[in-house]
Structure formats: structure tokens, C-alpha cells
PDB file of N, CA and C in Angstrom:
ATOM      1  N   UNK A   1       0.819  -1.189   0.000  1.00  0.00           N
ATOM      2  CA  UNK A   1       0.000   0.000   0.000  1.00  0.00           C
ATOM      3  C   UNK A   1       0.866   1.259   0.000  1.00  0.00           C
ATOM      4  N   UNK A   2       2.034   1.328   0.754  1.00  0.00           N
ATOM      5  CA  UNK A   2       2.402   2.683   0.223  1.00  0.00           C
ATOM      6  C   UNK A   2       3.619   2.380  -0.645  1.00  0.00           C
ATOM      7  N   UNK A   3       3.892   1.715  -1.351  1.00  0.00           N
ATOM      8  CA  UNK A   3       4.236   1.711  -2.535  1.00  0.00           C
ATOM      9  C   UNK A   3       3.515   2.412  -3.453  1.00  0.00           C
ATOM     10  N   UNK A   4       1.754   2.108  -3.431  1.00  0.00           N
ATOM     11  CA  UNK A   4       0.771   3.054  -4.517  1.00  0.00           C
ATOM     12  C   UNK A   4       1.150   4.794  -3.897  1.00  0.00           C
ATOM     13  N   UNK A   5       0.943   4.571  -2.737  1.00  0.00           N
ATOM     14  CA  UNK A   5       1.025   6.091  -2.308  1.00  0.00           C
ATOM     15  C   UNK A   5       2.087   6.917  -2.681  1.00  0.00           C
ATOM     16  N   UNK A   6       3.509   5.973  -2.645  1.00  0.00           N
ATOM     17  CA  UNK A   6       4.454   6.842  -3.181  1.00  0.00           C
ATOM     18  C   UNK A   6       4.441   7.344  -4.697  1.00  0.00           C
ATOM     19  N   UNK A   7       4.257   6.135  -5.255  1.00  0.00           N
ATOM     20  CA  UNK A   7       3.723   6.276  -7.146  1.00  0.00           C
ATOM     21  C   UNK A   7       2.503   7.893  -7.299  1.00  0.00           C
ATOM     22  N   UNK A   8       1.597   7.430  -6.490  1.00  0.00           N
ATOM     23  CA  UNK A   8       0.617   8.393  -6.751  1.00  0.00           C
ATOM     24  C   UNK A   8       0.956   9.921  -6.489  1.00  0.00           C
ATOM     25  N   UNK A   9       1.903  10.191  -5.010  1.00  0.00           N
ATOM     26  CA  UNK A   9       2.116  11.222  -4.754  1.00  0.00           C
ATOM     27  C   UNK A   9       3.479  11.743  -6.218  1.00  0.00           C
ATOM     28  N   UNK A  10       4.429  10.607  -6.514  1.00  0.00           N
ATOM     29  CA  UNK A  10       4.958  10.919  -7.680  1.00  0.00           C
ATOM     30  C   UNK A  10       4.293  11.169  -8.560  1.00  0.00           C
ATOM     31  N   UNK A  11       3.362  10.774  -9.140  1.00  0.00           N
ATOM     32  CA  UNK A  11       2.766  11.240 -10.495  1.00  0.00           C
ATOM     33  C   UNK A  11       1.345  11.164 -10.635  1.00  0.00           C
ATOM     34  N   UNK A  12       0.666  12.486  -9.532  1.00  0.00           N
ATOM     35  CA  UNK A  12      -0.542  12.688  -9.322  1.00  0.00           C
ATOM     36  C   UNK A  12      -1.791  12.419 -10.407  1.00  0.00           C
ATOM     37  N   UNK A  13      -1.133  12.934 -11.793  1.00  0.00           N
ATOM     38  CA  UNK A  13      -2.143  12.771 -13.219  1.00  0.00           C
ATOM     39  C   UNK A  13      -2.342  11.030 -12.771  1.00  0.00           C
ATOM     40  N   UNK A  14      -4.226  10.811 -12.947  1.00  0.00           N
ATOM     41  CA  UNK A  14      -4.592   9.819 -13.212  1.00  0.00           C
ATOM     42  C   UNK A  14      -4.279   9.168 -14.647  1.00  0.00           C
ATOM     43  N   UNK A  15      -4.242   9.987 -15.603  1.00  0.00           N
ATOM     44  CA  UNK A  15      -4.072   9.379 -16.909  1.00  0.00           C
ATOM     45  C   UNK A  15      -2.621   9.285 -17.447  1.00  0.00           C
ATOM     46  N   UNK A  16      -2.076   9.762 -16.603  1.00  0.00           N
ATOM     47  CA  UNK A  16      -0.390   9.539 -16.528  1.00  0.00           C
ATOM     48  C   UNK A  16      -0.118   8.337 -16.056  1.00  0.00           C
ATOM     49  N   UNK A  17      -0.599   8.233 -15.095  1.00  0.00           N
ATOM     50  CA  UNK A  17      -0.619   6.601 -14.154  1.00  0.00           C
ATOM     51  C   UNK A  17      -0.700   5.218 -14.939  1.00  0.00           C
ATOM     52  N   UNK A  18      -2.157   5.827 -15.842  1.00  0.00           N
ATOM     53  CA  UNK A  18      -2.603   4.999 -16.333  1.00  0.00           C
ATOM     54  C   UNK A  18      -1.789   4.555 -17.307  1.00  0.00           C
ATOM     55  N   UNK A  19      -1.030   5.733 -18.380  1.00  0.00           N
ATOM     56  CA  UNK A  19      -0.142   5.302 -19.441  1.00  0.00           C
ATOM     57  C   UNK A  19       0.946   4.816 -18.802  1.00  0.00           C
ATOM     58  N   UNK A  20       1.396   4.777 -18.172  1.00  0.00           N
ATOM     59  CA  UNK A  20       2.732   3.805 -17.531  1.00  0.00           C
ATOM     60  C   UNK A  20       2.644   2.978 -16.814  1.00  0.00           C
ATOM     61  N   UNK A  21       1.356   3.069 -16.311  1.00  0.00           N
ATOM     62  CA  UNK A  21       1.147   1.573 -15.754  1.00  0.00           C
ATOM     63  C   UNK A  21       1.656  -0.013 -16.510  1.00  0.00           C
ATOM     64  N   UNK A  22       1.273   0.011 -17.833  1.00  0.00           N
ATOM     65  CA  UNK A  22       1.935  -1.499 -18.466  1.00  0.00           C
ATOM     66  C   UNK A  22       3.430  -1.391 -18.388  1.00  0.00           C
ATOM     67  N   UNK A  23       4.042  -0.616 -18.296  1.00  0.00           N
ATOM     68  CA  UNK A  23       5.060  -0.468 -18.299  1.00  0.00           C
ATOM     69  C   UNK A  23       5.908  -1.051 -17.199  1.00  0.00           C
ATOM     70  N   UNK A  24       5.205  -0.541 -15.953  1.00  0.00           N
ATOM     71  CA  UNK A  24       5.981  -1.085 -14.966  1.00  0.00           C
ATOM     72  C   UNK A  24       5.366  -2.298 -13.984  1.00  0.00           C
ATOM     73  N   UNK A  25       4.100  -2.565 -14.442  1.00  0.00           N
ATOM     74  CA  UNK A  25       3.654  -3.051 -13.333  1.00  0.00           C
ATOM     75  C   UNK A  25       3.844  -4.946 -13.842  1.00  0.00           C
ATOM     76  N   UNK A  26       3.992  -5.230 -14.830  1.00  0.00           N
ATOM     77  CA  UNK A  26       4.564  -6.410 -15.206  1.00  0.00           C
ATOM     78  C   UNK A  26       6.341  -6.564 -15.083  1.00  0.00           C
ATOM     79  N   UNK A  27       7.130  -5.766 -14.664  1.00  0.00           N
ATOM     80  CA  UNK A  27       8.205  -5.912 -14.397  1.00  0.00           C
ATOM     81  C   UNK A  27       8.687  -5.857 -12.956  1.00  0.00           C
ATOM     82  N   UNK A  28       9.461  -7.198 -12.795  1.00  0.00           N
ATOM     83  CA  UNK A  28       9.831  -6.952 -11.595  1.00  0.00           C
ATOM     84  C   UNK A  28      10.909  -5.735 -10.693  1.00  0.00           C
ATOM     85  N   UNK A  29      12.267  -6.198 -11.443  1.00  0.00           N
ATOM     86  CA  UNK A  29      12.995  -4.418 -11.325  1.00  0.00           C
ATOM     87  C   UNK A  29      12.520  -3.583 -11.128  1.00  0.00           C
ATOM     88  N   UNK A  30      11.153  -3.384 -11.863  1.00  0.00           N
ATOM     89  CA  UNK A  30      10.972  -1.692 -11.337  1.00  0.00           C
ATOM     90  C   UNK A  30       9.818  -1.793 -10.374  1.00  0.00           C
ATOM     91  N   UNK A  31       9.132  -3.077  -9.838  1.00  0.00           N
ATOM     92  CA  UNK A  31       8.216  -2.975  -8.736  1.00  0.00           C
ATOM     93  C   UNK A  31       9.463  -2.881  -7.534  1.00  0.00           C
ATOM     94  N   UNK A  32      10.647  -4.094  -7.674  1.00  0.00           N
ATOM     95  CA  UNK A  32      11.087  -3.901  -6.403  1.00  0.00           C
ATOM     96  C   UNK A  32      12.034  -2.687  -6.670  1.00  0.00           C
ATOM     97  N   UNK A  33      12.297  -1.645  -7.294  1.00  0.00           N
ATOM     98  CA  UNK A  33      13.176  -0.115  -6.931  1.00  0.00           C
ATOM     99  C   UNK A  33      12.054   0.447  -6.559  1.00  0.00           C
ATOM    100  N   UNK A  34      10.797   0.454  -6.811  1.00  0.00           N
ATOM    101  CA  UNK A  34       9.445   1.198  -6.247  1.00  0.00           C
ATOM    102  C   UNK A  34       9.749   0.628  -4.601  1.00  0.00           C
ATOM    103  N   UNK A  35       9.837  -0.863  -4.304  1.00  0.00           N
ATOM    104  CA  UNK A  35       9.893  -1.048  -2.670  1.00  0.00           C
ATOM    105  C   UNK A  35      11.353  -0.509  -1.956  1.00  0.00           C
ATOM    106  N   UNK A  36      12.179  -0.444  -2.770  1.00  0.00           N
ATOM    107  CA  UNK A  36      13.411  -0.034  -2.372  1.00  0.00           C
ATOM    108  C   UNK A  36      13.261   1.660  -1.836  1.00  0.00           C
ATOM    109  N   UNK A  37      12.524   2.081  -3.249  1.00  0.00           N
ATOM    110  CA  UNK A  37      12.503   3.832  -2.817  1.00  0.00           C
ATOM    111  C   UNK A  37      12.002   3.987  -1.407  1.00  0.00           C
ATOM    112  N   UNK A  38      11.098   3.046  -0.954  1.00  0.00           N
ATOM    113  CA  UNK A  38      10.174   3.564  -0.006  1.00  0.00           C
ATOM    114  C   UNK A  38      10.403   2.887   1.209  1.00  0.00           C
ATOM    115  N   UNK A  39      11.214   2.007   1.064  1.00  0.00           N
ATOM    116  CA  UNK A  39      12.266   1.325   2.296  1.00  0.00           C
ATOM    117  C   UNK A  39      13.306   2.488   2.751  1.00  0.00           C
ATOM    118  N   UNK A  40      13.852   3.182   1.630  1.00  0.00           N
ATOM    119  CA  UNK A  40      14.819   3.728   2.387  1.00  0.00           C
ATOM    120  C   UNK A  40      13.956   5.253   2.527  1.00  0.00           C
ATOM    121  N   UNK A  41      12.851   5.745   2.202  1.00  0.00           N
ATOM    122  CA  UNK A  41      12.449   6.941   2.693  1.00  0.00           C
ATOM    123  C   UNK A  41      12.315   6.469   4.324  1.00  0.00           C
ATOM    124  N   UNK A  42      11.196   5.406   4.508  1.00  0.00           N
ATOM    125  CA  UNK A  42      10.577   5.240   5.680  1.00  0.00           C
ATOM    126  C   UNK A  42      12.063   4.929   6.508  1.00  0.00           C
ATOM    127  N   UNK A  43      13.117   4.863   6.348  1.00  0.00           N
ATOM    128  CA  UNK A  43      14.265   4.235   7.101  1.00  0.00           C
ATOM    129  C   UNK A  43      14.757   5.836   7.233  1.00  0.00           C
ATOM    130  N   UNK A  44      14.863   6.694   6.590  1.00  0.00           N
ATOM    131  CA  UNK A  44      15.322   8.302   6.414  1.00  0.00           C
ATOM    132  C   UNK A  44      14.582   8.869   7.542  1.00  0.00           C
ATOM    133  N   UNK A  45      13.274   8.447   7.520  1.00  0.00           N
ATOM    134  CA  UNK A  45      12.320   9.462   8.517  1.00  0.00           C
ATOM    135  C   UNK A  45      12.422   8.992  10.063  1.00  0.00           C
ATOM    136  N   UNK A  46      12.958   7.583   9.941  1.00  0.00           N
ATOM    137  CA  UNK A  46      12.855   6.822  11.216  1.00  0.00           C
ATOM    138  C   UNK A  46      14.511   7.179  11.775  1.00  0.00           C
ATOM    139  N   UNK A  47      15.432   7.229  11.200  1.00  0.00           N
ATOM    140  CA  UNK A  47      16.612   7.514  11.877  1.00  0.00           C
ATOM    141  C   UNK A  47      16.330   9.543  12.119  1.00  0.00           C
ATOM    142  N   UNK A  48      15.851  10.246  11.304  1.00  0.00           N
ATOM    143  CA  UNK A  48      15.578  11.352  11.592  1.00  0.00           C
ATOM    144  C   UNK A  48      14.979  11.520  13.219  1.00  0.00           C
ATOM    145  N   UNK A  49      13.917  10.882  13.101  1.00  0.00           N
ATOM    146  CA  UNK A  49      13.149  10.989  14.160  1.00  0.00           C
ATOM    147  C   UNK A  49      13.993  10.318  15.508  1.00  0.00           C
ATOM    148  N   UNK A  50      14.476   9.563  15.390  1.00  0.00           N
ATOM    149  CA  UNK A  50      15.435   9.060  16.246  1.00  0.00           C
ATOM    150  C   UNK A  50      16.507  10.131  16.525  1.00  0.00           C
ATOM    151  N   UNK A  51      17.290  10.855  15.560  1.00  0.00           N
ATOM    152  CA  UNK A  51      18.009  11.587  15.836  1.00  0.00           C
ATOM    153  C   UNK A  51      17.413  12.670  16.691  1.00  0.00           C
ATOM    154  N   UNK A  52      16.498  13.248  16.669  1.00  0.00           N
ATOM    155  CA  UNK A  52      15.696  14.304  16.973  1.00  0.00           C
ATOM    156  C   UNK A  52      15.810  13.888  18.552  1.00  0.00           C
ATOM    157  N   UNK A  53      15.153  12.588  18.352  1.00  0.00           N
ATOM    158  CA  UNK A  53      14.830  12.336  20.153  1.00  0.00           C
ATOM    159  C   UNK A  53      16.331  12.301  21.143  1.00  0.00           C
ATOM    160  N   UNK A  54      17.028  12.257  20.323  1.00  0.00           N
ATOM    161  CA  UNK A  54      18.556  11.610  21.300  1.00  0.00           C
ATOM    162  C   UNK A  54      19.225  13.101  21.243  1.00  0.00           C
ATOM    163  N   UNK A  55      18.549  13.937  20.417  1.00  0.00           N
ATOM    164  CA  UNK A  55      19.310  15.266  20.655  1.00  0.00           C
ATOM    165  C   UNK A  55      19.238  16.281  21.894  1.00  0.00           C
TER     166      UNK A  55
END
């Protein structure tokens, strides 16, 4: 689920979505760099927030 969220907040046009959708959604590479992007955001915000607290 936020894999879609990240896609969507990347490329808000519904009909944008739609034209690249065949594109990526039958390939694996680019589903798992979609889980990768959003592994290392949520890992960015979590050491942030960590930093914050230990400061």
C-alpha cells in the first residue's frame, strides 16, 4: 500500500498513471526499486526521528 502512495504522490495525473502503468507493473525491477525507494524513505524518517529524540 504505500508503494501506490508513493507512485501516486509521484505522479498525481490519473491518466499519466494509467499510461505507464503497463510499463511497470509487469516488471519486476521496477516494482522492487518502487519497494526499495520507499524502504529507504521510511528508514530516512525513522533515523531522523530518532536523531531528533537523542538530541
Amino acid at each position: 500500500m504505500a508503494a501506490r502512495l508513493v507512485v501516486k504522490a509521484t505522479q498525481p495525473d490519473d491518466a499519466a498513471r494509467g499510461r505507464l502503468r503497463p510499463e511497470y507493473a509487469e516488471n519486476a525491477d521496477s516494482l522492487i526499486a518502487v519497494a526499495q525507494v520507499v524502504a529507504v524513505a521510511f528508514a530516512t524518517i525513522a533515523a531522523a526521528n530518532d536523531y531528533w529524540r537523542e538530541a
